[in-house]
Protein backbone atom coordinates (compact mmCIF):
# COMPACT_ATOMS: atom_id res chain seq x y z
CA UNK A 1 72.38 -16.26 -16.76
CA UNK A 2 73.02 -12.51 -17.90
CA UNK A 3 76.49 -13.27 -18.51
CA UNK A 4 75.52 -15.77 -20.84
CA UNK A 5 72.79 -14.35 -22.56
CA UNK A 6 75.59 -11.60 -23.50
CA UNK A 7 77.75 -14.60 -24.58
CA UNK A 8 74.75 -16.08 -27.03
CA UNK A 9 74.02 -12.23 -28.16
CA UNK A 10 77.57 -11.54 -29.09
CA UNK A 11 77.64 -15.27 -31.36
CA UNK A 12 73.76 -13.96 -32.77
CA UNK A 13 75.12 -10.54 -33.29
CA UNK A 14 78.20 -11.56 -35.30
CA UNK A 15 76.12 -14.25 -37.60
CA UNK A 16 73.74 -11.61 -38.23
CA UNK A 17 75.99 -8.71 -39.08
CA UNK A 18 77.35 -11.43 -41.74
CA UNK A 19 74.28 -12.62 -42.92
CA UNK A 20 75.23 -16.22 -42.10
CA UNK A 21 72.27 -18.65 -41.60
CA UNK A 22 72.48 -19.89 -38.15
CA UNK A 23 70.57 -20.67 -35.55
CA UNK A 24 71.20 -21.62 -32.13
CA UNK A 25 70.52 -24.95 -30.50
CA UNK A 26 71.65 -27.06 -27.49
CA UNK A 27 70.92 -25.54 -23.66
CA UNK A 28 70.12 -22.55 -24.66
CA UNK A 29 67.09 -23.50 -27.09
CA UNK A 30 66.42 -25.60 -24.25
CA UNK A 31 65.65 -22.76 -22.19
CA UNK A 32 62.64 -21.52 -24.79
CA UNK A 33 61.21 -24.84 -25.24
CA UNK A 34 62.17 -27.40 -22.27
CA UNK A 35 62.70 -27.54 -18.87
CA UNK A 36 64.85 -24.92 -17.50
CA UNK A 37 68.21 -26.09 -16.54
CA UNK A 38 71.86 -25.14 -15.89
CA UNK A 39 73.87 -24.89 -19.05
CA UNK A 40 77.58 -23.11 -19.69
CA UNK A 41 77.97 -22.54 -23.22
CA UNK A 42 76.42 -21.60 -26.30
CA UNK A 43 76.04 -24.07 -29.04
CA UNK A 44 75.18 -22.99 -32.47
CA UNK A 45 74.58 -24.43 -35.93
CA UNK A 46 76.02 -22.50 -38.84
CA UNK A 47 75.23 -23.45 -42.18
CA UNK A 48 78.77 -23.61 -43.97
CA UNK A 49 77.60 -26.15 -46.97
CA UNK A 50 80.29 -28.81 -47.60
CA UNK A 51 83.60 -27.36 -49.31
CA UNK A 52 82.52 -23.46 -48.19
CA UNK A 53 83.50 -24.09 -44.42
CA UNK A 54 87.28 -22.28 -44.43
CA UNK A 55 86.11 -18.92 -45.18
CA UNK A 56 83.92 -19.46 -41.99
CA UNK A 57 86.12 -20.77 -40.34
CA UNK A 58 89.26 -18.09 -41.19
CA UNK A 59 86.87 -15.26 -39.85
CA UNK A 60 85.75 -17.05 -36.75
CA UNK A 61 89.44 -17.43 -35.59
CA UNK A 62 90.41 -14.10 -36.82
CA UNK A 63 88.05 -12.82 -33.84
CA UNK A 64 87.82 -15.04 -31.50
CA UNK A 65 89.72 -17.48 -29.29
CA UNK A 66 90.01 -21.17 -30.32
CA UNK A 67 89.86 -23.75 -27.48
CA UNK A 68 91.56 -26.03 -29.43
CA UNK A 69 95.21 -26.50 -31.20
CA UNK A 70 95.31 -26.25 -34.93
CA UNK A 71 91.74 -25.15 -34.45
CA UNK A 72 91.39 -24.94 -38.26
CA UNK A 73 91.88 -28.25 -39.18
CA UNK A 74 90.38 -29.57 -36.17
CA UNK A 75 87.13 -27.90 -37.16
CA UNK A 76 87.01 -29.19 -40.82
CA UNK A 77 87.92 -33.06 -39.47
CA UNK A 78 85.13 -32.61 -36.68
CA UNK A 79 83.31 -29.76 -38.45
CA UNK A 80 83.12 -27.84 -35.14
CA UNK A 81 85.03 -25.00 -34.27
CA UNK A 82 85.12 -24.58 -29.79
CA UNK A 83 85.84 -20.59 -29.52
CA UNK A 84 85.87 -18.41 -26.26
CA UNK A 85 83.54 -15.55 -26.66
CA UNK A 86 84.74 -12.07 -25.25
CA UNK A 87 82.40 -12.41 -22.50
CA UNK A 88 84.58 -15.82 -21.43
CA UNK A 89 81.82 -18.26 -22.08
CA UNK A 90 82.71 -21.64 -24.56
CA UNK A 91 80.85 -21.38 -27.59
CA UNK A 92 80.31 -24.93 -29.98
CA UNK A 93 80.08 -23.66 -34.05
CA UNK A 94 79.08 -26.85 -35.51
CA UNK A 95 79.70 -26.62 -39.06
CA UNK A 96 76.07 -27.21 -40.89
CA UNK A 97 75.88 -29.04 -44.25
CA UNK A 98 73.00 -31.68 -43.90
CA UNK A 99 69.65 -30.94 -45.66
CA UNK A 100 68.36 -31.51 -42.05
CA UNK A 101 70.45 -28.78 -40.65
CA UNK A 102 69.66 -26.66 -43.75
CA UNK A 103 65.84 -27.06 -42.88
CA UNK A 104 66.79 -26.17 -38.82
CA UNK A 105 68.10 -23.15 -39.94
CA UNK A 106 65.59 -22.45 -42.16
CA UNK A 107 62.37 -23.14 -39.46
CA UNK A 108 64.63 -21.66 -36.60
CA UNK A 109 62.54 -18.21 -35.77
CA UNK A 110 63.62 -15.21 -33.01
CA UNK A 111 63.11 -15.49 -29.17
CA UNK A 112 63.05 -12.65 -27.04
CA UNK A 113 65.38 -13.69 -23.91
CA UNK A 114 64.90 -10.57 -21.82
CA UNK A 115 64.18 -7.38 -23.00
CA UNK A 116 67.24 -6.53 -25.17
CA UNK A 117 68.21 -10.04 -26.65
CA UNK A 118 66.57 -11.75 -29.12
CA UNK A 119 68.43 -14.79 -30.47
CA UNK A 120 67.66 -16.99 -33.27
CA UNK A 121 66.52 -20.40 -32.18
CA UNK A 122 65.93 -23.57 -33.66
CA UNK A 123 62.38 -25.02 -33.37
CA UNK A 124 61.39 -27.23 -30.83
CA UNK A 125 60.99 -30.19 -33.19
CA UNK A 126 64.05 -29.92 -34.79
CA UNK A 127 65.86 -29.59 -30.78
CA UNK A 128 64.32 -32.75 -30.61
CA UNK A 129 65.79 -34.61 -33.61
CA UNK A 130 68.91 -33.38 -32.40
CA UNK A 131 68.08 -34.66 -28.85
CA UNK A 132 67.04 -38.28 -30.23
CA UNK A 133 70.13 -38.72 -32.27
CA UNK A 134 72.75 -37.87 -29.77
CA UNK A 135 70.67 -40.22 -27.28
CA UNK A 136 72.45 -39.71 -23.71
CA UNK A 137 70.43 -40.20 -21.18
CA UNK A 138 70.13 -36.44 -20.30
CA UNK A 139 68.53 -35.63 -24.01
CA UNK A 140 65.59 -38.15 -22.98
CA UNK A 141 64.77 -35.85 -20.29
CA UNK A 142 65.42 -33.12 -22.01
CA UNK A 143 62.91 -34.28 -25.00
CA UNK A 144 60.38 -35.42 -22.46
CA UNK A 145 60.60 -31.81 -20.63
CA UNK A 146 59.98 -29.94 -24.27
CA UNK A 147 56.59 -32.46 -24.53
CA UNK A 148 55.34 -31.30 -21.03
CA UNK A 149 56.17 -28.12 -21.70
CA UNK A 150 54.46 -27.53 -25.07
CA UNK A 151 51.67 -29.50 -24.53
CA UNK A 152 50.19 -26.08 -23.79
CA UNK A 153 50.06 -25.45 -27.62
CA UNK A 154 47.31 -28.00 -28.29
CA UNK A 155 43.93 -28.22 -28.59
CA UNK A 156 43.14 -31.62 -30.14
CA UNK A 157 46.02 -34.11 -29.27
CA UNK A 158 45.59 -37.54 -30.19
CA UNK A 159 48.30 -39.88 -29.46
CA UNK A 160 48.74 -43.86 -31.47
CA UNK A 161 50.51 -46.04 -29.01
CA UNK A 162 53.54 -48.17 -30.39
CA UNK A 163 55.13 -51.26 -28.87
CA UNK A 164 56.23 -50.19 -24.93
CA UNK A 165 59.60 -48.55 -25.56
CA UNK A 166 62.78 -50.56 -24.66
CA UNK A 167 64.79 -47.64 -23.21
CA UNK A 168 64.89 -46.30 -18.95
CA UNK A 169 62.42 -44.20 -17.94
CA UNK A 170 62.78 -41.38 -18.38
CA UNK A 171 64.22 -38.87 -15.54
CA UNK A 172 65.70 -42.03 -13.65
CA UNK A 173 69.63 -42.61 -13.94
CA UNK A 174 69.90 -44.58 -16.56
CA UNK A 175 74.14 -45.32 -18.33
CA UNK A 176 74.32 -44.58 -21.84
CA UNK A 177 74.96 -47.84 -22.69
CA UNK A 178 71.61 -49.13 -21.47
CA UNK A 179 69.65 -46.34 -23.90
CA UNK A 180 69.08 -48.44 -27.32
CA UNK A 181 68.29 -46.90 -30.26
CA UNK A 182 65.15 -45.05 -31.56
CA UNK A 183 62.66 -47.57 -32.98
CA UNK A 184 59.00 -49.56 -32.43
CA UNK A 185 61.12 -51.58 -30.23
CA UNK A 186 59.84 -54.89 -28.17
CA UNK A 187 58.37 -55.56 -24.72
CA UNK A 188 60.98 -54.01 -22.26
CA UNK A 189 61.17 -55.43 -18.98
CA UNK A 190 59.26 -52.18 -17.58
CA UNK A 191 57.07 -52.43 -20.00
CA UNK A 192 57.22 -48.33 -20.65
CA UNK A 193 54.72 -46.67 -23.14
CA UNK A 194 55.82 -44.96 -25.54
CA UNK A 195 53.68 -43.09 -28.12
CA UNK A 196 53.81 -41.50 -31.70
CA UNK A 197 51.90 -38.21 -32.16
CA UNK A 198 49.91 -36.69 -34.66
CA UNK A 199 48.87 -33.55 -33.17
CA UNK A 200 46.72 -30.82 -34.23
CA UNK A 201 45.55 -27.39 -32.98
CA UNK A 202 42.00 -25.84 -34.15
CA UNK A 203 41.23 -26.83 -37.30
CA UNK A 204 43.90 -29.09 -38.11
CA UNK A 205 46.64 -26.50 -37.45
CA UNK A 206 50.08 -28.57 -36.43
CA UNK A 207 51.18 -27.82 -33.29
CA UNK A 208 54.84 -27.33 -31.67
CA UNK A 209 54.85 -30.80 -30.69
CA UNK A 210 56.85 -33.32 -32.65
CA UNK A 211 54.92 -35.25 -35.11
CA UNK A 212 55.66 -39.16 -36.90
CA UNK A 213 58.55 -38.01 -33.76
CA UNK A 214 58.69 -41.07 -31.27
CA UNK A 215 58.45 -39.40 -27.70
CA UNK A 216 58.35 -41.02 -24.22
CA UNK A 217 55.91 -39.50 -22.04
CA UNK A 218 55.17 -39.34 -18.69
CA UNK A 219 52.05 -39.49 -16.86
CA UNK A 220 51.98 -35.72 -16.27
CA UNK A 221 51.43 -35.13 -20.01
CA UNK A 222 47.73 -35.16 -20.99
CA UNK A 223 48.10 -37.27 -24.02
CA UNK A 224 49.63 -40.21 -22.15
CA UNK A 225 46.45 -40.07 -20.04
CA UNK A 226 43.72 -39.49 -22.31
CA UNK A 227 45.34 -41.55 -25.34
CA UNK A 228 47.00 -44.29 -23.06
């Protein structure tokens, strides 16, 4: 984990120096807000805005390995650049020009990793968003391992339960092609709860769990116990 901690440093570090807006999402934000788990690589946002990406781009290359052939133009056709870092590790630049991605980068706040690295993170609602929209089965237990995890940050959690989610469980295997699409959904044959929050912490303070965010829960989160 070291080694790639140096990895996600040396991305941070080179953003910074530039005064790019950035932030850094995937596994590693995973690690601040979710359950801990294995991950490889570093994936970062980096806002580019549409039309400004080849400057980006030109001084990415210029010091660092592409993974890719013709790793300019396959970065503006898939607007996201694969790079080695110098510590060896695969870093994912994706190219950042949606107002969403402009707000990530804007909430995204420093985490202390160990003593000497501090990397800018996206917050744990926005890993979230990003979770529910690329919708493999691992992101659902990703997203329901952020919501056990933070639960911690509330005080007053009150939960409105929707129609019983349509997807797996989650944390059972599950292929992709069974996972449907965020919505209210119907009655699904395991007749799963799923639940919408609208959390608050003190006096109406929101806390760092998603809200109006659709989130399956297990029964080892609070909410699905006391608001179930």
């Amino acid at each position: 984990m070291a080694d790639l901690l140096d990895a996600a440093r040396e991305i941070d570090d080179y953003c910074r120096r530039r005064e790019w807006r950035y932030c850094i999402i995937g596994g590693m934000a995973l690690l601040r807000w979710g359950e801990q788990r294995m991950t490889k690589d570093v994936d970062i946002t980096l806002l580019t805005g549409f039309g400004g990406e080849e400057r980006f781009v030109r001084a990415l290359l210029s010091d660092f390995e592409p993974l890719v052939p013709n790793a300019a133009d396959f970065a503006l056709r898939n607007r996201v650049l694969p790079l080695r870092t110098k510590a060896g590790f695969k870093a994912d630049i994706a190219l950042g020009a949606l107002p969403f991605e402009e707000q990530a980068v804007t909430r995204a706040t420093d985490y202390a990793f160990a003593e000497d690295v501090s990397l800018r993170v996206c917050s744990a609602e926005d890993l979230v968003v990003m979770k529910a929209f690329a919708a493999r089965p691992q992101d659902w237990i990703d997203i329901e391992g952020i919501a056990i995890r933070q639960h911690g940050a509330c005080a007053k959690c009150c939960a409105r339960r929707v129609h019983p989610a349509t997807r797996p469980r989650v944390g059972t295997a599950a292929r992709e092609s069974e996972v449907p699409a965020i919505d209210e959904g119907s009655r699904g044959a395991r007749g799963d709860k799923q639940f919408d929050f609208d959390c608050t912490v003190g006096k109406g303070k929101p806390c760092s769990l998603p809200s109006r965010a659709k989130v399956r829960l297990s029964s080892r989160h609070p909410c699905a116990a006391d608001c179930g």
